[in-house]
Protein backbone atom coordinates (compact mmCIF):
# COMPACT_ATOMS: atom_id res chain seq x y z
CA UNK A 1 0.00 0.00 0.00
CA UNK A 2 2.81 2.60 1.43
CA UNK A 3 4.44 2.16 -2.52
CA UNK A 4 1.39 2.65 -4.37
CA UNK A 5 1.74 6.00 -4.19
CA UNK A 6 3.56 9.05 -2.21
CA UNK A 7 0.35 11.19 -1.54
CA UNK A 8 0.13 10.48 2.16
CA UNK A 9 -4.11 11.28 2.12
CA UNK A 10 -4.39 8.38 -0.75
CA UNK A 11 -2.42 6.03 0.87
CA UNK A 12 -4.31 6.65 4.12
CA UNK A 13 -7.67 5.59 2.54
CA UNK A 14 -6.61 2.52 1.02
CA UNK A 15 -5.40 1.43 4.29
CA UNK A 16 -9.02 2.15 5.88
CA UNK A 17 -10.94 0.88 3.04
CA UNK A 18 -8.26 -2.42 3.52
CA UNK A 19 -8.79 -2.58 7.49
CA UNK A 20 -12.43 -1.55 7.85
CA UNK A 21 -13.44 -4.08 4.90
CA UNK A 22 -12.56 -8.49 5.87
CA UNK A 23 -9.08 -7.52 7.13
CA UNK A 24 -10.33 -7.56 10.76
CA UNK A 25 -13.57 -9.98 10.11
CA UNK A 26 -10.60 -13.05 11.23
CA UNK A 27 -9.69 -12.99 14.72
CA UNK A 28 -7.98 -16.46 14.61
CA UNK A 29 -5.09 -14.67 12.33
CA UNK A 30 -4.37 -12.20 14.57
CA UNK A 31 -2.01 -12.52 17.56
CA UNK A 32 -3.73 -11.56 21.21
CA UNK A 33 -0.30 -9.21 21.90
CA UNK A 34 -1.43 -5.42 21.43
CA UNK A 35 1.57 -2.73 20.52
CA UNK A 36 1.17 0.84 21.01
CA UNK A 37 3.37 3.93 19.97
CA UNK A 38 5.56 6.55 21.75
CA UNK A 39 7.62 9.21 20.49
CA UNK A 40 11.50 8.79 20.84
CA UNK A 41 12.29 9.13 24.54
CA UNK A 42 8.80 9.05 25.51
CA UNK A 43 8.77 9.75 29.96
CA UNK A 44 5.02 8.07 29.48
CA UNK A 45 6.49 4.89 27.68
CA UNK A 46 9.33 4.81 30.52
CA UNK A 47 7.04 4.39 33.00
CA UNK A 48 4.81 2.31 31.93
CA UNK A 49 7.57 -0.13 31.23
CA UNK A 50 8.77 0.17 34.80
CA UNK A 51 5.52 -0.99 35.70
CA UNK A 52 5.75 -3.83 34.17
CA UNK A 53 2.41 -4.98 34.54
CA UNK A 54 -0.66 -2.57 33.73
CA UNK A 55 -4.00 -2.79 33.08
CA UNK A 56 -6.02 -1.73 29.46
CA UNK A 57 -9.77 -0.94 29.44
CA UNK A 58 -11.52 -0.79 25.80
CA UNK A 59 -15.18 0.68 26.48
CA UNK A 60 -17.18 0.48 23.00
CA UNK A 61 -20.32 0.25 22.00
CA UNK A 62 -21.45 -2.36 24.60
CA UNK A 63 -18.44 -4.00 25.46
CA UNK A 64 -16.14 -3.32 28.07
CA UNK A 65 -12.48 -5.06 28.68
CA UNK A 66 -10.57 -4.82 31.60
CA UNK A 67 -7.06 -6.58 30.29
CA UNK A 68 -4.49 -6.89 32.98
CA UNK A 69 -1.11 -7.00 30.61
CA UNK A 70 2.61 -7.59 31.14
CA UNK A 71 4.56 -4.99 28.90
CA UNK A 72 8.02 -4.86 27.62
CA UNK A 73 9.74 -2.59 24.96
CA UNK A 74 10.41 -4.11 21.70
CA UNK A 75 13.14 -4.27 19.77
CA UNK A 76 13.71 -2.88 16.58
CA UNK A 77 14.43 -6.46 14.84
CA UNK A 78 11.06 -8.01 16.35
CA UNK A 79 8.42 -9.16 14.15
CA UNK A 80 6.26 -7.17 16.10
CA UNK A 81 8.14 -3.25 15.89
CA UNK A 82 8.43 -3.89 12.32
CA UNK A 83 4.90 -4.74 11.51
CA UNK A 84 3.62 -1.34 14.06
CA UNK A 85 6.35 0.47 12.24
CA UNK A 86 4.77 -0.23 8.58
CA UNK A 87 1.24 0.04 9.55
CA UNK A 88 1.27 3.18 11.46
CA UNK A 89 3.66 4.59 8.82
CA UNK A 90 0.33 4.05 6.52
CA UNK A 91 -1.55 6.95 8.39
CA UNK A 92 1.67 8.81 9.42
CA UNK A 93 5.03 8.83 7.26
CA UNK A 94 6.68 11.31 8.98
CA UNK A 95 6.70 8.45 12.18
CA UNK A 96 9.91 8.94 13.49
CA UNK A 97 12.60 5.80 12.35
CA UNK A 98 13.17 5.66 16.66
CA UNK A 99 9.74 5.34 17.78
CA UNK A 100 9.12 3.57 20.93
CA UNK A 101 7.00 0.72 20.21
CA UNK A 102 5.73 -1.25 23.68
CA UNK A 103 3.58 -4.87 23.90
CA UNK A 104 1.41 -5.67 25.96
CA UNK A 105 0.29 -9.30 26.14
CA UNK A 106 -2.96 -10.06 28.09
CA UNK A 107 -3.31 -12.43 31.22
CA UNK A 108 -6.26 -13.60 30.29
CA UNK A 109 -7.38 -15.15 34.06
CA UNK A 110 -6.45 -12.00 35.62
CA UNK A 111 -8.44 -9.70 32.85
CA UNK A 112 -12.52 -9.22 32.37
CA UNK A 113 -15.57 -7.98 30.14
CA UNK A 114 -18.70 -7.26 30.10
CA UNK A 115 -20.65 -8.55 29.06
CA UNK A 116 -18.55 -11.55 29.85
CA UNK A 117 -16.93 -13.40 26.50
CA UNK A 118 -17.40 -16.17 25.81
């Protein structure tokens, strides 16, 4: 998508007519490990790696998760940082090369929702 063309509004499109359409519809190809951005040097990313273990709420629609998470920086090698890098670079190409990029990966008997999932 990001080489189809240089105009960053075009290329920001295509990636929401790509997501919004069957991209998310499969939930068994995705991984249950959420990333999240900082800027370079981030104090807000520093400390909530010190924590080490935080807690996420999503509230939409009527759903509600409380996701209790263990977090840890990622590398710039990992699987993970690249795959952040290329899709946030979709809605923002001037994402600084040294972005912080943190994971958080869900204990699942320590997190909730409501209505309870099942």
């Amino acid at each position: 998508m990001a080489s189809k063309t240089n105009d960053p509004a075009q290329r920001r499109d295509q990636a929401i007519r790509f997501f919004s359409s069957a991209y998310y519809q499969k939930a068994s190809e995705f991984s249950d490990i959420l990333t999240a951005t900082f800027p370079p040097g981030s104090p807000g990313a520093t400390k909530i790696r010190e924590a080490e273990i935080v807690r996420l709420r999503f509230d939409a629609f009527a759903q509600v998760f409380d996701l209790e998470c263990k977090v840890w920086k990622l590398a710039s090698h990992n699987p993970l940082h690249q795959s952040t890098m290329a899709h946030n670079a979709l809605f923002n190409p001037a994402i600084p090369p040294d972005t912080e990029i943190l994971a958080f990966v869900p204990d699942w008997s320590a997190s909730t929702s409501e209505p309870e999932v099942r």
